[in-house]
Protein backbone atom coordinates (compact mmCIF):
# COMPACT_ATOMS: atom_id res chain seq x y z
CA UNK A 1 0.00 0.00 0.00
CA UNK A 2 1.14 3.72 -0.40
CA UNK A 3 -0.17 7.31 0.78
CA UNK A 4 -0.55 9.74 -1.86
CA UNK A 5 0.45 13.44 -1.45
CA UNK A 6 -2.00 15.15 -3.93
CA UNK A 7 -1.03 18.41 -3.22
CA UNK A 8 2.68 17.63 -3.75
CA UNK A 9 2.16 14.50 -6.17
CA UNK A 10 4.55 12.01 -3.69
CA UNK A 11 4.35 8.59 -3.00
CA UNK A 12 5.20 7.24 0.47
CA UNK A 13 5.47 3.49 1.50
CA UNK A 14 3.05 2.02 3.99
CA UNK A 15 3.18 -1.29 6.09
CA UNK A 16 0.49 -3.31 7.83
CA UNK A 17 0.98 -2.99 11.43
CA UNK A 18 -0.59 -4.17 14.97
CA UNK A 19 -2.21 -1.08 16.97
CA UNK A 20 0.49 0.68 18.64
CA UNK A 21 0.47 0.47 22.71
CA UNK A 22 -0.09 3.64 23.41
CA UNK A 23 -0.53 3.71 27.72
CA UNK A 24 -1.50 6.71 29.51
CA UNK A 25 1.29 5.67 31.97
CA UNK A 26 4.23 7.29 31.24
CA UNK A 27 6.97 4.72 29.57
CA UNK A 28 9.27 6.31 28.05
CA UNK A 29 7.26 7.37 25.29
CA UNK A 30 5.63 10.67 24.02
CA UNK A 31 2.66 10.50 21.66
CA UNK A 32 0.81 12.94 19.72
CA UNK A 33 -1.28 13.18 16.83
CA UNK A 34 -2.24 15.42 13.44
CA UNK A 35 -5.38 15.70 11.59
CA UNK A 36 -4.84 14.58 8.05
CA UNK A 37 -7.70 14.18 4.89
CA UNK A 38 -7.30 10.51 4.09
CA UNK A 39 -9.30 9.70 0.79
CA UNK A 40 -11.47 12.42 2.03
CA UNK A 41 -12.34 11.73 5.80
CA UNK A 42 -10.61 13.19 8.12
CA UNK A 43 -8.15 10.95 10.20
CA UNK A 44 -5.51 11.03 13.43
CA UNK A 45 -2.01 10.27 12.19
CA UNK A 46 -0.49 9.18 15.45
CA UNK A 47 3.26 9.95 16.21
CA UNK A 48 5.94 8.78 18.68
CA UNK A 49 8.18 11.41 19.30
CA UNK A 50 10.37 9.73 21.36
CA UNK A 51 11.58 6.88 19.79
CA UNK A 52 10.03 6.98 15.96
CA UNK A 53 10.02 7.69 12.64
CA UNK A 54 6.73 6.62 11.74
CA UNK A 55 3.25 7.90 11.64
CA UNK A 56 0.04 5.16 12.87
CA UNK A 57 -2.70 5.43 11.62
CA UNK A 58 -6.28 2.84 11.14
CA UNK A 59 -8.75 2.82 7.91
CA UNK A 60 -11.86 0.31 8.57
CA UNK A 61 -10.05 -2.02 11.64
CA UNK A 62 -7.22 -2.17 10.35
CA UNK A 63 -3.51 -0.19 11.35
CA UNK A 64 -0.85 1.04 9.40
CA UNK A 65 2.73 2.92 9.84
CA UNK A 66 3.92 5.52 7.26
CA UNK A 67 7.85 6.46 7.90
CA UNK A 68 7.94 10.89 8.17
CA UNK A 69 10.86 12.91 7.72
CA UNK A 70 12.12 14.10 11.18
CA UNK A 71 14.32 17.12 12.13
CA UNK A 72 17.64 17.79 10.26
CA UNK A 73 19.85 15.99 13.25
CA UNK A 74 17.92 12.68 12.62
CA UNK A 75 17.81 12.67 8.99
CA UNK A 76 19.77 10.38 6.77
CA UNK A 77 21.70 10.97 3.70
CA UNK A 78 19.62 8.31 2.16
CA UNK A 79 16.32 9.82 3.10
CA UNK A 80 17.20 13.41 0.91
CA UNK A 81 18.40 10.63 -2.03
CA UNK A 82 15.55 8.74 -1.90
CA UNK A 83 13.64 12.15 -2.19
CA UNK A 84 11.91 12.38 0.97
CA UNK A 85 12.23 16.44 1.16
CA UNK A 86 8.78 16.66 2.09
CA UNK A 87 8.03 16.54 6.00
CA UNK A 88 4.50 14.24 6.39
CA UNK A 89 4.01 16.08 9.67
CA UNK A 90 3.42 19.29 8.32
CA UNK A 91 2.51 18.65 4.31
CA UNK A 92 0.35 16.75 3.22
CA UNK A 93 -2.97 17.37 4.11
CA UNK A 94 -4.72 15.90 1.27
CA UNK A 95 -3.89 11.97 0.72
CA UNK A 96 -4.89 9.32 -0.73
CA UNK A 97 -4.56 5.45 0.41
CA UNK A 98 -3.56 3.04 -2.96
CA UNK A 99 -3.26 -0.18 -4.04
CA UNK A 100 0.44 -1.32 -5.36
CA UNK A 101 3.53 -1.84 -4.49
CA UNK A 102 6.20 1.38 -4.48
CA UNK A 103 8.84 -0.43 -6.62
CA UNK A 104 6.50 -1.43 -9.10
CA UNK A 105 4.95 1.81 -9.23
CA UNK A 106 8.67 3.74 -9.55
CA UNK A 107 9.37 1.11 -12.67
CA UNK A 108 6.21 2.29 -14.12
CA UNK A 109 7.44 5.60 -13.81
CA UNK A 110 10.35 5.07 -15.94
């Protein structure tokens, strides 16, 4: 599956994941959460700001993780080359869940 950035016409990977343990005692871990369009209803992308780079978030039952761009100290070289420029926390208000794989969609794009 992949989330697509209609405003900014990017593709970003997503992975089937279990629901993440978010406690209300404190472990460690800091959560939040943004309001993003997905296909048109409005959903919480859920963050871990402690120890993350990926976004949670559940369409009909079911969860999945999206990997964001973090701050400049945390990002990788490979990140800019793979063209993640765009930070998911703050773009990307508009998306749109889709079918496919991302490799096979990048050799279509060739």
């Amino acid at each position: 599956m992949m989330l697509y950035d209609i405003k900014h016409k990017v593709y970003y990977e997503v992975f089937n994941t279990a629901r993440p343990k978010m406690k209300d005692a404190h472990q460690g871990r800091s959560w939040g959460y943004v309001y993003k369009n997905l296909n048109g209803q409005p959903t919480k992308f859920w963050i871990d700001f402690t120890h993350g780079r990926f976004m949670y978030f559940q369409v009909e039952d079911k969860w999945y993780r999206v990997q964001y761009l973090q701050s400049n100290d945390k990002k990788k070289t490979a990140d800019v080359f793979k063209g993640a420029l765009i930070d998911l926390i703050l773009d990307g208000m508009d998306l749109k869940l889709v079918r496919g794989n991302f490799e096979k969609r990048r050799l279509l794009a060739l």
